[in-house]
N, C-alpha and C. Protein backbone atom coordinates (compact mmCIF):
# COMPACT_ATOMS: atom_id res chain seq x y z
N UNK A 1 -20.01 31.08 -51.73
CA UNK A 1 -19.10 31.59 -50.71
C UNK A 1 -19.82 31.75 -49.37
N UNK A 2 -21.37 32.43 -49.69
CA UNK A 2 -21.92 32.49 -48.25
C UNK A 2 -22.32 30.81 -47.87
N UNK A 3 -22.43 30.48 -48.46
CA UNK A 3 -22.88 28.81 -48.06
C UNK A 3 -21.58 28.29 -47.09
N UNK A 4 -20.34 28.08 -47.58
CA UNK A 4 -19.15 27.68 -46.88
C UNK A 4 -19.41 28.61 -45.70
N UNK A 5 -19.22 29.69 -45.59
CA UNK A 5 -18.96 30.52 -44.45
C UNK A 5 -19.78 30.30 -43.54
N UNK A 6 -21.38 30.15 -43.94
CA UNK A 6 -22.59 29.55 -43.22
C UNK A 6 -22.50 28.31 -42.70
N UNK A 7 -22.04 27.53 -43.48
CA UNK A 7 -21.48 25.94 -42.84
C UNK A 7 -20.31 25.99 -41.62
N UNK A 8 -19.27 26.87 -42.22
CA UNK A 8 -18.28 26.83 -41.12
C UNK A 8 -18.96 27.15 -39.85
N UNK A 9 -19.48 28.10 -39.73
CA UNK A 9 -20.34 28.80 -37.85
C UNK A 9 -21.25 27.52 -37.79
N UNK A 10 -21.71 26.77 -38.70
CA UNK A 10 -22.95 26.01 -37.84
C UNK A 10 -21.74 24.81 -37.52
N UNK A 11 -20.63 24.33 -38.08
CA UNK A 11 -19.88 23.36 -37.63
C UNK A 11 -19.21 24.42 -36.22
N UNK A 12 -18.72 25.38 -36.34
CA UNK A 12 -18.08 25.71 -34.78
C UNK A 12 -19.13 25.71 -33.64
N UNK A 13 -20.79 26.15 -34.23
CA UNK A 13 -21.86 25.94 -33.05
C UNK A 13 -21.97 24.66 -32.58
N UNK A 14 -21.64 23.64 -33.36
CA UNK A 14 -21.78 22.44 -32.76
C UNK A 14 -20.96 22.24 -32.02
N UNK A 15 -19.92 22.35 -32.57
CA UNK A 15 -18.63 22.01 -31.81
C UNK A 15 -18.42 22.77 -30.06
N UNK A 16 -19.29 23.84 -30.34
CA UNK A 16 -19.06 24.64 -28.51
C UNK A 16 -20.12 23.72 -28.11
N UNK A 17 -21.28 23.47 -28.46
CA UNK A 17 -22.59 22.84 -28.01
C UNK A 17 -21.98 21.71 -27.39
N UNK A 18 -21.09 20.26 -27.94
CA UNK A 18 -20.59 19.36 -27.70
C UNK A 18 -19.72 19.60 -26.30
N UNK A 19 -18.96 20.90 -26.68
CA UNK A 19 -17.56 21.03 -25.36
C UNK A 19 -18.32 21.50 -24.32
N UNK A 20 -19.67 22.15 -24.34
CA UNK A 20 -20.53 22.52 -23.74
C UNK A 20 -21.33 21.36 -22.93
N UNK A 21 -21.75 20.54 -23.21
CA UNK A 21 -22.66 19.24 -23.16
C UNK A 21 -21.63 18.34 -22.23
N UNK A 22 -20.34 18.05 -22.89
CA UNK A 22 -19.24 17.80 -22.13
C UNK A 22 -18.67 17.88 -20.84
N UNK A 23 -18.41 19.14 -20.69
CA UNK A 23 -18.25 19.59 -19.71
C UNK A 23 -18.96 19.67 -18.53
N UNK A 24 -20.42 19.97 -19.15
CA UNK A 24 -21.86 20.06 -17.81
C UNK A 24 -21.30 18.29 -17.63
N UNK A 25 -21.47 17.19 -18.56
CA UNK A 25 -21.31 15.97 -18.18
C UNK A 25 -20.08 16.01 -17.21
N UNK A 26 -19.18 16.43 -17.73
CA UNK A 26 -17.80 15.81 -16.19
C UNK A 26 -17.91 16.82 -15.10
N UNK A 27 -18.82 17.75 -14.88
CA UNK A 27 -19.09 18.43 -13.53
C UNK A 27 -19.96 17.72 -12.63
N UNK A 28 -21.22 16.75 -13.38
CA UNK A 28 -22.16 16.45 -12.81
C UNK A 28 -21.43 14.94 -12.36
N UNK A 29 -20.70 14.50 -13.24
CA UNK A 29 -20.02 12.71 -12.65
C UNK A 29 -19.03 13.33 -11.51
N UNK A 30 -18.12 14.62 -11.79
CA UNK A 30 -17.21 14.65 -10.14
C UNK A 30 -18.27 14.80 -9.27
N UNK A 31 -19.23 15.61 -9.45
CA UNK A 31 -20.24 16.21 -8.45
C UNK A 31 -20.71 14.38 -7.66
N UNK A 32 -20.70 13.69 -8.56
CA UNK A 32 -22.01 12.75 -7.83
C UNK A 32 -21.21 11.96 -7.18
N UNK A 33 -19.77 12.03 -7.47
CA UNK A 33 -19.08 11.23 -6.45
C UNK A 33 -18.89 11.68 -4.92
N UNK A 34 -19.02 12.75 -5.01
CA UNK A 34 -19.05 13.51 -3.58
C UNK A 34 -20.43 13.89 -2.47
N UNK A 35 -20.64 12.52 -2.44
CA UNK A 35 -21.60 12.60 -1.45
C UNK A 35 -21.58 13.26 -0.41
N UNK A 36 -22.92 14.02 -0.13
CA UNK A 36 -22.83 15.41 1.20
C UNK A 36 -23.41 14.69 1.95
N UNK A 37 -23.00 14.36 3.49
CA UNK A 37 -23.62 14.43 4.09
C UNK A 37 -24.24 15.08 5.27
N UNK A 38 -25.20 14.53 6.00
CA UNK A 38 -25.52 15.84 6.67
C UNK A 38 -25.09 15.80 7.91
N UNK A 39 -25.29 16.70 8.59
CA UNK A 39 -24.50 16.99 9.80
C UNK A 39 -25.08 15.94 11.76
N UNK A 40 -26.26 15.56 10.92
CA UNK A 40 -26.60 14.20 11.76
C UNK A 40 -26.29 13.11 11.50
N UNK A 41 -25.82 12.78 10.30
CA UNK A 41 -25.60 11.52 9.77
C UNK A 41 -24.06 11.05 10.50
N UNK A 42 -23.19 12.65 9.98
CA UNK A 42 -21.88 12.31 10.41
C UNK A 42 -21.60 12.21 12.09
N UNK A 43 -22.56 13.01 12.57
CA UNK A 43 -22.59 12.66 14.21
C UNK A 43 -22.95 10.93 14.79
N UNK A 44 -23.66 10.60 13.44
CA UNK A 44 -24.38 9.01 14.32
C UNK A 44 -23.15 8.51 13.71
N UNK A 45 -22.51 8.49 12.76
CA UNK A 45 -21.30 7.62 12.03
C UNK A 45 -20.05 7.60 13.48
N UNK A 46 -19.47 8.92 13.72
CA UNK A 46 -18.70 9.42 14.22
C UNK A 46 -19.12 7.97 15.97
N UNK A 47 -20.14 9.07 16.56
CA UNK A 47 -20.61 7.90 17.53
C UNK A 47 -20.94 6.32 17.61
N UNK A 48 -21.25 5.93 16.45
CA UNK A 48 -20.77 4.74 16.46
C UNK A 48 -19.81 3.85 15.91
N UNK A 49 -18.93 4.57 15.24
CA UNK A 49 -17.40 3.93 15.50
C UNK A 49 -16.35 4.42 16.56
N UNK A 50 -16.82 4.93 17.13
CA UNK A 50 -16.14 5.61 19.03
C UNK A 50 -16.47 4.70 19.54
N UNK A 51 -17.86 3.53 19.27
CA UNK A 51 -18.08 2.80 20.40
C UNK A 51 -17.21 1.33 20.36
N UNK A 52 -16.49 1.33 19.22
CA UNK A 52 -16.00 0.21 19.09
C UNK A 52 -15.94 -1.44 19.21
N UNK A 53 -18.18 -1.09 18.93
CA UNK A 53 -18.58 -2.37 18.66
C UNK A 53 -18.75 -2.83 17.57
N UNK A 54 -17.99 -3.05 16.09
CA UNK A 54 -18.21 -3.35 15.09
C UNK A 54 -17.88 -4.13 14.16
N UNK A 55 -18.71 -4.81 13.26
CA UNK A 55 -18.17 -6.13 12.66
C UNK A 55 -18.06 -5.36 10.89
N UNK A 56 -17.13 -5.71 10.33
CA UNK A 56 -17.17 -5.55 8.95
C UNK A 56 -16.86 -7.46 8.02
N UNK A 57 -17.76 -7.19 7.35
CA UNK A 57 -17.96 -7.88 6.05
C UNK A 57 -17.91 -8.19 4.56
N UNK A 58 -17.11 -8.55 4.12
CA UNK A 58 -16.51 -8.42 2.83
C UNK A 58 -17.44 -8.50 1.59
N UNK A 59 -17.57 -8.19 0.57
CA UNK A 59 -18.66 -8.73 -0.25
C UNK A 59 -18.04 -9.23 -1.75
N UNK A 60 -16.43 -8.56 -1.76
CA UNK A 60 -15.63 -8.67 -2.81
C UNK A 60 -13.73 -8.52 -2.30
N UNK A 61 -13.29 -9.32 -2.85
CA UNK A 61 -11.90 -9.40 -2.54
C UNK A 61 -11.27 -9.06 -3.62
N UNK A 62 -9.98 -8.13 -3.58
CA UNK A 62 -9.23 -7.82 -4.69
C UNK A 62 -7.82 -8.25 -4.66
N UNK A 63 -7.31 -9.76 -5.15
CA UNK A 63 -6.15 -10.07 -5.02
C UNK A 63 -5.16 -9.27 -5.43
N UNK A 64 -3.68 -9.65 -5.12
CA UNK A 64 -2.69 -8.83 -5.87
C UNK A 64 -2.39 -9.56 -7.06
N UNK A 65 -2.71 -9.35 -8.40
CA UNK A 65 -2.54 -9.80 -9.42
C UNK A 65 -1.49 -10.47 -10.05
N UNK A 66 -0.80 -11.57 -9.55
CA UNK A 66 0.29 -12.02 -10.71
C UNK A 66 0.12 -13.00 -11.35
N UNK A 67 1.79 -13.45 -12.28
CA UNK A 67 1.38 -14.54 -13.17
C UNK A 67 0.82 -15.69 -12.61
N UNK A 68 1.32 -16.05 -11.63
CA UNK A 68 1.07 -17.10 -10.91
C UNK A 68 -0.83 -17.69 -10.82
N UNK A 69 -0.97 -16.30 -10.00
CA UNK A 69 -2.59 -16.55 -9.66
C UNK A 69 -2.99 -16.34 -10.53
N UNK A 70 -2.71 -15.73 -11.88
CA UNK A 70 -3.67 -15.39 -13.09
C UNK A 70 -4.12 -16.94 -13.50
N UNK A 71 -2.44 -17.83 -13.55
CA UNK A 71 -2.70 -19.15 -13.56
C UNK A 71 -3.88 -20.15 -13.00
N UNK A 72 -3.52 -20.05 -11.94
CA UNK A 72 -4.62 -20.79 -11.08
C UNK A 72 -5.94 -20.04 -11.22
N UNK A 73 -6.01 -18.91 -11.39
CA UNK A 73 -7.32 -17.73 -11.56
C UNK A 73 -8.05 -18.76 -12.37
N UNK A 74 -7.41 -18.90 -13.93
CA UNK A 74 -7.90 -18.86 -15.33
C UNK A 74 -8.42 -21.10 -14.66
N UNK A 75 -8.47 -21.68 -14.21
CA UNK A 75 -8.58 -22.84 -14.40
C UNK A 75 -9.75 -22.96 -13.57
N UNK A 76 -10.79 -21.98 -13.59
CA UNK A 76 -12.30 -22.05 -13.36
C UNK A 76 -12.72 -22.20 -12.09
N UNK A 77 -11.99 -22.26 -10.77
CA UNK A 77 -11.99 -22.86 -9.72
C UNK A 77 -12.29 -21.44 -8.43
N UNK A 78 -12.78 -20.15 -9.18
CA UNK A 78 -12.79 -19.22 -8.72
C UNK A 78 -14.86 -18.65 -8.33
N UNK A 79 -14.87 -18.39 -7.59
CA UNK A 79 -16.59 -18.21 -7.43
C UNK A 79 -17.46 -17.93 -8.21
N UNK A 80 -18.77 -17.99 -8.85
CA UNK A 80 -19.20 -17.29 -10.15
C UNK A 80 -19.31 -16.03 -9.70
N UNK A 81 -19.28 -15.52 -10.79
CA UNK A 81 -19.10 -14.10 -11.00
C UNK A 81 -17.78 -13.72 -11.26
N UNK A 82 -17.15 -13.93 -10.48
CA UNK A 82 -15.44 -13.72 -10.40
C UNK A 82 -14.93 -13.53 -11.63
N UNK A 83 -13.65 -12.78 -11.49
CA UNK A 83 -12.57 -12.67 -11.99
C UNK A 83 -11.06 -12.53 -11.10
N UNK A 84 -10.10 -12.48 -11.64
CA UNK A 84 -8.73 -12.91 -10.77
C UNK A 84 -8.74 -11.48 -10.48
N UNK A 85 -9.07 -10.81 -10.87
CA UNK A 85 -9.04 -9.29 -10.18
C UNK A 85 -10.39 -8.94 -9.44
N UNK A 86 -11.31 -9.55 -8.84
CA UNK A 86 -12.14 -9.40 -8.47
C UNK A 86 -13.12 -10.34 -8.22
N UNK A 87 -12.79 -10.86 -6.74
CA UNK A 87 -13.58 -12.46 -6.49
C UNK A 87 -14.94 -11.73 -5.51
N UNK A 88 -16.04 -12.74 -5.53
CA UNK A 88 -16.76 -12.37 -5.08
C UNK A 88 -16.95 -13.30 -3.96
N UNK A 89 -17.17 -12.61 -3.07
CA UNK A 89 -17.28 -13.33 -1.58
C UNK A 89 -19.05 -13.62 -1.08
N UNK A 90 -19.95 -13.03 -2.08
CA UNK A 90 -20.86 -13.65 -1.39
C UNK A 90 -21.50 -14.66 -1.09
N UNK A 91 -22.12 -15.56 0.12
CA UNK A 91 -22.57 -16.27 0.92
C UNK A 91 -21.09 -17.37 1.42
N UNK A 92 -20.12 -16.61 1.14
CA UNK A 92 -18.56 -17.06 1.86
C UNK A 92 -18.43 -16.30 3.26
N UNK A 93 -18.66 -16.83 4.50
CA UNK A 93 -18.41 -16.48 5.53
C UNK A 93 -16.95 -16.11 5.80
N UNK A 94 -16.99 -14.71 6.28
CA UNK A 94 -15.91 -13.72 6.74
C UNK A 94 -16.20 -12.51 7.68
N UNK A 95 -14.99 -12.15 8.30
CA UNK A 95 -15.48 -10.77 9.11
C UNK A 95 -14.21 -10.72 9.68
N UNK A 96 -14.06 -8.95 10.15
CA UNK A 96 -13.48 -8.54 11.15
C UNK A 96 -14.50 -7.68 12.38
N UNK A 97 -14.32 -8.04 13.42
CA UNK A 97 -14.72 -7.39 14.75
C UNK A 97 -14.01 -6.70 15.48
N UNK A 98 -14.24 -5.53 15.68
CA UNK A 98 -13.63 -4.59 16.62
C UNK A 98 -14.74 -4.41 17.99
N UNK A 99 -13.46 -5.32 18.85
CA UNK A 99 -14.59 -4.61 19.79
C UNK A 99 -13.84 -4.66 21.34
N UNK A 100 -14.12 -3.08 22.01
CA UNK A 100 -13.10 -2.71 22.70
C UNK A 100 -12.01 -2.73 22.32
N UNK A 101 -10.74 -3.58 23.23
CA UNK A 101 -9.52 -3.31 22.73
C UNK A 101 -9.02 -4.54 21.53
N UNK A 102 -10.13 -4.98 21.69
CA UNK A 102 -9.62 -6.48 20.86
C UNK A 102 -10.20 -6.38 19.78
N UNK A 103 -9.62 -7.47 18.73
CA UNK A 103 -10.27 -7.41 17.28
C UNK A 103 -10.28 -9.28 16.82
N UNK A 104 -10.47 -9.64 16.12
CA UNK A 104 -10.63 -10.76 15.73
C UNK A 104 -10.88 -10.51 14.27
N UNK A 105 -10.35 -11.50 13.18
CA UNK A 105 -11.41 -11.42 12.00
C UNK A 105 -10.61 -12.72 11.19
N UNK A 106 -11.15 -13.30 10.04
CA UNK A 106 -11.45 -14.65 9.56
C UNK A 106 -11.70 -14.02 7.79
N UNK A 107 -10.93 -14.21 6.99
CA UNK A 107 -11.08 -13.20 5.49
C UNK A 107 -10.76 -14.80 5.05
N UNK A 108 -11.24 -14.89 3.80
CA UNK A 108 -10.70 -15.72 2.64
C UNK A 108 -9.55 -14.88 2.00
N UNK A 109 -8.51 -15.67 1.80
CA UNK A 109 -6.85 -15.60 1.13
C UNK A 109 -7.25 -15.78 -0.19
N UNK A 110 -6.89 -15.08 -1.41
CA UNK A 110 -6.39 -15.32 -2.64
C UNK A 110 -5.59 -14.82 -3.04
N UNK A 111 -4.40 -15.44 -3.57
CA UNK A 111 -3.64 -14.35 -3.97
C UNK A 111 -2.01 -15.65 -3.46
N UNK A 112 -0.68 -15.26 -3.43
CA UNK A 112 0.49 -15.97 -3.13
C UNK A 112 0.99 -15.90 -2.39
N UNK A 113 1.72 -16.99 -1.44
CA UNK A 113 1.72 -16.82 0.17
C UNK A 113 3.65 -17.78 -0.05
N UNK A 114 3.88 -17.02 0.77
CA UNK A 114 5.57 -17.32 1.07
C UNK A 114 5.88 -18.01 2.46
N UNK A 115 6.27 -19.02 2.38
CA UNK A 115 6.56 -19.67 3.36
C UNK A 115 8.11 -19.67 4.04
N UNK A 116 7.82 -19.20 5.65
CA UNK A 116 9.33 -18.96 6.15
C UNK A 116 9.34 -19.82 7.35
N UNK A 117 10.09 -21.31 7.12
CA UNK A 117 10.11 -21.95 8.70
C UNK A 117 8.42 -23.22 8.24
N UNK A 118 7.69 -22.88 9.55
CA UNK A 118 6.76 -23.91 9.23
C UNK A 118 5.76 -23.42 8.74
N UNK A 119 5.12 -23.98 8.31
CA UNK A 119 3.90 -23.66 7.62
C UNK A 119 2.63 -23.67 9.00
N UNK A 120 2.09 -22.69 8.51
CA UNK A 120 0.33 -22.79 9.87
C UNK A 120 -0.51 -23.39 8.78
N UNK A 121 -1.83 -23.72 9.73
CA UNK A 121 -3.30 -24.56 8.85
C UNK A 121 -3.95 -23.60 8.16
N UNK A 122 -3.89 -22.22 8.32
CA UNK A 122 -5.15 -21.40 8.13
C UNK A 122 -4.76 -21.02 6.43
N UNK A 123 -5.37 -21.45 5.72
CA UNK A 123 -5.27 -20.99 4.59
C UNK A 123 -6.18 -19.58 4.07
N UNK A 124 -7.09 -18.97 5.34
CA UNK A 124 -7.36 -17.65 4.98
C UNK A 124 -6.36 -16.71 6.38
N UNK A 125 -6.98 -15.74 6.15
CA UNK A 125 -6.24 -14.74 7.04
C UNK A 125 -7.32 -14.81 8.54
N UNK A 126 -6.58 -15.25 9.36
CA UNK A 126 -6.89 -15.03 10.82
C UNK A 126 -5.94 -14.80 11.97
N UNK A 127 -6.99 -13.84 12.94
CA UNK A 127 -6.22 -13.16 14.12
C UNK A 127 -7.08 -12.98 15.07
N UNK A 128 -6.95 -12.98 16.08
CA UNK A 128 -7.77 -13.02 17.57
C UNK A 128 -6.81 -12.10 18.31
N UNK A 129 -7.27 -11.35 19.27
CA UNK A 129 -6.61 -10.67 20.46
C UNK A 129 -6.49 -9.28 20.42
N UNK A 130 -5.52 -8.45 21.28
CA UNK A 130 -5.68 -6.89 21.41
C UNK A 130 -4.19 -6.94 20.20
N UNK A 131 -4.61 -5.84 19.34
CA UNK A 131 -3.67 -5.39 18.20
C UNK A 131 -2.63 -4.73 19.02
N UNK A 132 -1.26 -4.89 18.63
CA UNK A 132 -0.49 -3.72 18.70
C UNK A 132 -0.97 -2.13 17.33
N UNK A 133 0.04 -0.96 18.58
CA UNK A 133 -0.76 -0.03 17.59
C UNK A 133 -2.17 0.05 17.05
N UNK A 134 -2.81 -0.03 17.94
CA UNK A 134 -4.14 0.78 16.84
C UNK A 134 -4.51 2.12 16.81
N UNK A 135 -4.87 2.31 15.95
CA UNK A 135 -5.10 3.88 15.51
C UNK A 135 -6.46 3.67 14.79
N UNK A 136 -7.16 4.88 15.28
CA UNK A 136 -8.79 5.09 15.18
C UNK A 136 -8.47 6.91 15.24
N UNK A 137 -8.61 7.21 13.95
CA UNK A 137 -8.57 9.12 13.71
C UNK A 137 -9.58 9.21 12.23
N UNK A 138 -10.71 9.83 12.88
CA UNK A 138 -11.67 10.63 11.84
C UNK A 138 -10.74 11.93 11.11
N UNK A 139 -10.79 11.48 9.72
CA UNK A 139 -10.72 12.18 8.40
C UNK A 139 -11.85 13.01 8.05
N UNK A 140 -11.87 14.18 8.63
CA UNK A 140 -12.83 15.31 8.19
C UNK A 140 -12.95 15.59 6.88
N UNK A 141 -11.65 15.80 6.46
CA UNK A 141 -11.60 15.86 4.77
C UNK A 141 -12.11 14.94 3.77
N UNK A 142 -11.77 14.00 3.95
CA UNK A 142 -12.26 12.86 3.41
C UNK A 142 -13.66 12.13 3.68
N UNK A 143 -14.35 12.77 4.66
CA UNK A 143 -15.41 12.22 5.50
C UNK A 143 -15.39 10.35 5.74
N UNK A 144 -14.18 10.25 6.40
CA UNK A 144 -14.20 8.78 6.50
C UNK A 144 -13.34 8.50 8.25
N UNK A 145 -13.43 7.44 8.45
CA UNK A 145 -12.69 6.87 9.46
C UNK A 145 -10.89 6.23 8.57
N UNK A 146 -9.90 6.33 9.69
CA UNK A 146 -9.32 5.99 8.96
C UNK A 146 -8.56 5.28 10.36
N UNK A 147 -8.55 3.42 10.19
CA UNK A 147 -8.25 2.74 11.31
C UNK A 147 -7.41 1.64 11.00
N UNK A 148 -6.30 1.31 11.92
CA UNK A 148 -4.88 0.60 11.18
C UNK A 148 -4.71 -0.03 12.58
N UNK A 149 -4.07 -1.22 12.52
CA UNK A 149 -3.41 -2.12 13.94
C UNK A 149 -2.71 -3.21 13.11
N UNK A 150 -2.06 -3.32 13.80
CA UNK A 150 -1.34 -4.71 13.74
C UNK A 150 -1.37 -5.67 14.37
N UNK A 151 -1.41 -7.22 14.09
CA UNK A 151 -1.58 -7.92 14.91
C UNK A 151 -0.99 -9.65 14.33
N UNK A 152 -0.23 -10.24 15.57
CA UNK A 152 0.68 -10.98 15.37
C UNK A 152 0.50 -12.26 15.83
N UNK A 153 0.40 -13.53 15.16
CA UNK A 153 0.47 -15.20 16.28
C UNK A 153 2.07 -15.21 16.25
N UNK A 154 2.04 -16.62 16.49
CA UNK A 154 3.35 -16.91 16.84
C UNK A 154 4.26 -17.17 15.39
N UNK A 155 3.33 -17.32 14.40
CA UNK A 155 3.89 -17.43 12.71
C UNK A 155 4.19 -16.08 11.52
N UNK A 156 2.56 -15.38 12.13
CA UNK A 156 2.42 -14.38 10.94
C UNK A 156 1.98 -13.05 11.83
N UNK A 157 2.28 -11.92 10.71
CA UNK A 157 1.92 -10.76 11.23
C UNK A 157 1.17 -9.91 10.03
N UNK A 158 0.46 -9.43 10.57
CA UNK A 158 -1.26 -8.82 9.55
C UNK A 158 -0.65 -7.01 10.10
N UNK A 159 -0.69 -6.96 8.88
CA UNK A 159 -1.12 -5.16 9.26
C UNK A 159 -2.49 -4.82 8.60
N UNK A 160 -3.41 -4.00 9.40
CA UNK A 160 -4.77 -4.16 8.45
C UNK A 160 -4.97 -2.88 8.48
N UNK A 161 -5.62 -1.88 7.19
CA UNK A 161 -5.79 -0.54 7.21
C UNK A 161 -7.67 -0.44 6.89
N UNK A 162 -8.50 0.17 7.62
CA UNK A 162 -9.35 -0.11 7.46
C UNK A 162 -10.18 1.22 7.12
N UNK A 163 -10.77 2.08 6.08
CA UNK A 163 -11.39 3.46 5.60
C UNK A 163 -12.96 2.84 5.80
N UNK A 164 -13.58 3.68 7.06
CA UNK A 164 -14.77 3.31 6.92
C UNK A 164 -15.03 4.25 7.16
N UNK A 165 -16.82 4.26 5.71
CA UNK A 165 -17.44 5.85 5.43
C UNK A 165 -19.20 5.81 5.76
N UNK A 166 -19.71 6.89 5.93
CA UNK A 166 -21.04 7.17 6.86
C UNK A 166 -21.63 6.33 6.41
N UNK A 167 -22.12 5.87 4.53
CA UNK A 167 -22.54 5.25 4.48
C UNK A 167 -22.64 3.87 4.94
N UNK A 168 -21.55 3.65 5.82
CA UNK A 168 -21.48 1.70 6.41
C UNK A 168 -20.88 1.15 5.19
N UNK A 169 -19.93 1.80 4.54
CA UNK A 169 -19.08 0.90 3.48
C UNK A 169 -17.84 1.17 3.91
N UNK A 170 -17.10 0.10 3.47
CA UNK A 170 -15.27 -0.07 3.92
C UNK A 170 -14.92 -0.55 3.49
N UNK A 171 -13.62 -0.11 2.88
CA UNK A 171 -12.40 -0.79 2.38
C UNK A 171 -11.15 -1.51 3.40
N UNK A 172 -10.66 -2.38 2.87
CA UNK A 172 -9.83 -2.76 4.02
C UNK A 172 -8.84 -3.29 3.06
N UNK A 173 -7.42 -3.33 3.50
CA UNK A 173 -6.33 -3.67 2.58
C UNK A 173 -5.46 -4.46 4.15
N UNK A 174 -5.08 -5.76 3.88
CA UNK A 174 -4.55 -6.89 4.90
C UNK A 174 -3.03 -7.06 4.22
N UNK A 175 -1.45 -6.00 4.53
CA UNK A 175 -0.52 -7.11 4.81
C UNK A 175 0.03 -7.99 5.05
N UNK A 176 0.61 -8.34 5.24
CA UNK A 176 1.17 -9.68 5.90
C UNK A 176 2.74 -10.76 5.38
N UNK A 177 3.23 -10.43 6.71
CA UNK A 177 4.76 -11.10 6.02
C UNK A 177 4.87 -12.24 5.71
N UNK A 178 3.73 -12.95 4.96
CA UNK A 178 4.10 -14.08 4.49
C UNK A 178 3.45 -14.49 3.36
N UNK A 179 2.18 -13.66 3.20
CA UNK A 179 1.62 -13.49 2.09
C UNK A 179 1.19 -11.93 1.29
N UNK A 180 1.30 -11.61 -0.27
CA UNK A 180 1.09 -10.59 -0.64
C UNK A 180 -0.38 -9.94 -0.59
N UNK A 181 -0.21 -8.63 -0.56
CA UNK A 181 -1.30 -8.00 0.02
C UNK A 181 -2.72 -8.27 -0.67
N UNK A 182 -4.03 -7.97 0.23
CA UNK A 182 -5.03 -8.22 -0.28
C UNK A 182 -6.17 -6.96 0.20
N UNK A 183 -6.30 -6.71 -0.80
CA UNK A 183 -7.86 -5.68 -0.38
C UNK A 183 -9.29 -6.14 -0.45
N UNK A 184 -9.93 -6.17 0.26
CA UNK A 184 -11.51 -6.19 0.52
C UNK A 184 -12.69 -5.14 0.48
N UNK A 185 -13.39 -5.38 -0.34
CA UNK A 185 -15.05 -3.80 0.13
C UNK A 185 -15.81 -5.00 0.92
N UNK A 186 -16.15 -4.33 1.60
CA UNK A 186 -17.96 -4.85 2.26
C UNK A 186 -18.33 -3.50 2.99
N UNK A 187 -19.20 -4.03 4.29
CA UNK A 187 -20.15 -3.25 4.85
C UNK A 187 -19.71 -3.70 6.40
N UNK A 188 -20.37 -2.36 7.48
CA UNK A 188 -20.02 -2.53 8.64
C UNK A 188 -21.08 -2.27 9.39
N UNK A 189 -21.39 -3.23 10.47
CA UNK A 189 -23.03 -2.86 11.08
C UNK A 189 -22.47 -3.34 12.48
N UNK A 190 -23.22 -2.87 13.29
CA UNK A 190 -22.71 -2.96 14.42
C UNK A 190 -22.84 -4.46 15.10
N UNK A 191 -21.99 -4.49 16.07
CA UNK A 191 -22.10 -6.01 16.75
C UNK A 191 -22.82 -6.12 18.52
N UNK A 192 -23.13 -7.15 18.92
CA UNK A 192 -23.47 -7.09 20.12
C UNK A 192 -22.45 -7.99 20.73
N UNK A 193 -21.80 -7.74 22.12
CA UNK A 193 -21.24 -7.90 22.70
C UNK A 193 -21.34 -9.31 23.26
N UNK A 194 -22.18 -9.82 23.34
CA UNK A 194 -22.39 -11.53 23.77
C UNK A 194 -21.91 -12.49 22.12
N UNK A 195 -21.83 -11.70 21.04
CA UNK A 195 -21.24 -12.38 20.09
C UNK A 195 -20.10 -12.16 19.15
N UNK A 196 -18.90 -12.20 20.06
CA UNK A 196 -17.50 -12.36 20.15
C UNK A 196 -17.25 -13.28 19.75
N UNK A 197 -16.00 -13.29 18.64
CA UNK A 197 -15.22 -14.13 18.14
C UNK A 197 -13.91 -14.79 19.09
């Protein structure tokens, strides 16, 4: 009888030890996602996206997943590494530039594109000139930039939302009324002004 009863407490000690062990584990994984930074870092971040000399660079593209492209995905013709949910863009030339009032940028397209009227040549996403609407407002909460414009040729129109964080990483997600949406990660380093797109 004392044996069972002795067994039962060493099975409930384990069992807190585990929810114990547990728990320290999912405090320390939210914890590490929340990078602190420090109060110079966010001043040089802050100041140099005010100056609005900057190029971002993709390093991975995230199509919008359907049957279609899963199709074409699956018939090997996709970069190594890749998957249809996750192409890899490296040593594939791309960028967006912000600089002053103008922006420019040149992305590789994957993903399904709808045709209304004529068709244009550019089979990736490109735009040159001053955006309508742009918006440039630091997210204190979030410790990020959070920057959106639109911008239009005479065929297509791009809405681009762009979250860039101290570390020089950014997400960017590209609308567009003629093809379904596409998100991008890369990195953002600054540009010099004699090399405009």
């Amino acid at each position: 009888m004392t044996l069972r009863i002795e067994l039962k407490y060493k099975l409930l000690l384990m069992k807190g030890i585990v929810i114990v062990l547990a728990f320290g584990l999912f405090l320390g994984c939210s914890s590490a996602t929340k990078v602190s930074q420090n109060a110079e870092t966010v001043a040089a971040f802050i100041s140099f996206v005010e100056q609005k000399t900057f190029q971002f660079r993709a390093d991975t593209a995230y199509p919008m997943t359907t049957q279609a492209f899963n199709s074409v995905a699956n018939s090997g013709i996709l970069p190594p590494g890749s998957t249809s949910g996750a192409i890899q863009l490296i040593g594939i030339s791309n960028f967006i530039k912000v600089y002053g009032d103008s922006v420019s940028g040149n992305l590789p397209f994957y993903g399904e594109r709808q045709f209304g009227g004529r068709r244009t040549a550019n089979a990736g996403i490109e735009f040159k000139g001053i955006p309508k609407a742009y918006s440039q407002t630091y997210n204190e909460a979030k410790n990020r930039y959070d920057i959106a414009f639109e911008i239009s040729d005479k065929m297509e129109r791009h809405q681009v939302n762009i979250k860039l964080f101290p570390n020089m990483s950014a997400n960017v997600s590209v609308n567009s009324n003629q093809r379904n949406t596409i998100r991008y990660a890369g990195t953002v380093a600054a540009i010099e002004s004699d090399k405009k797109e």
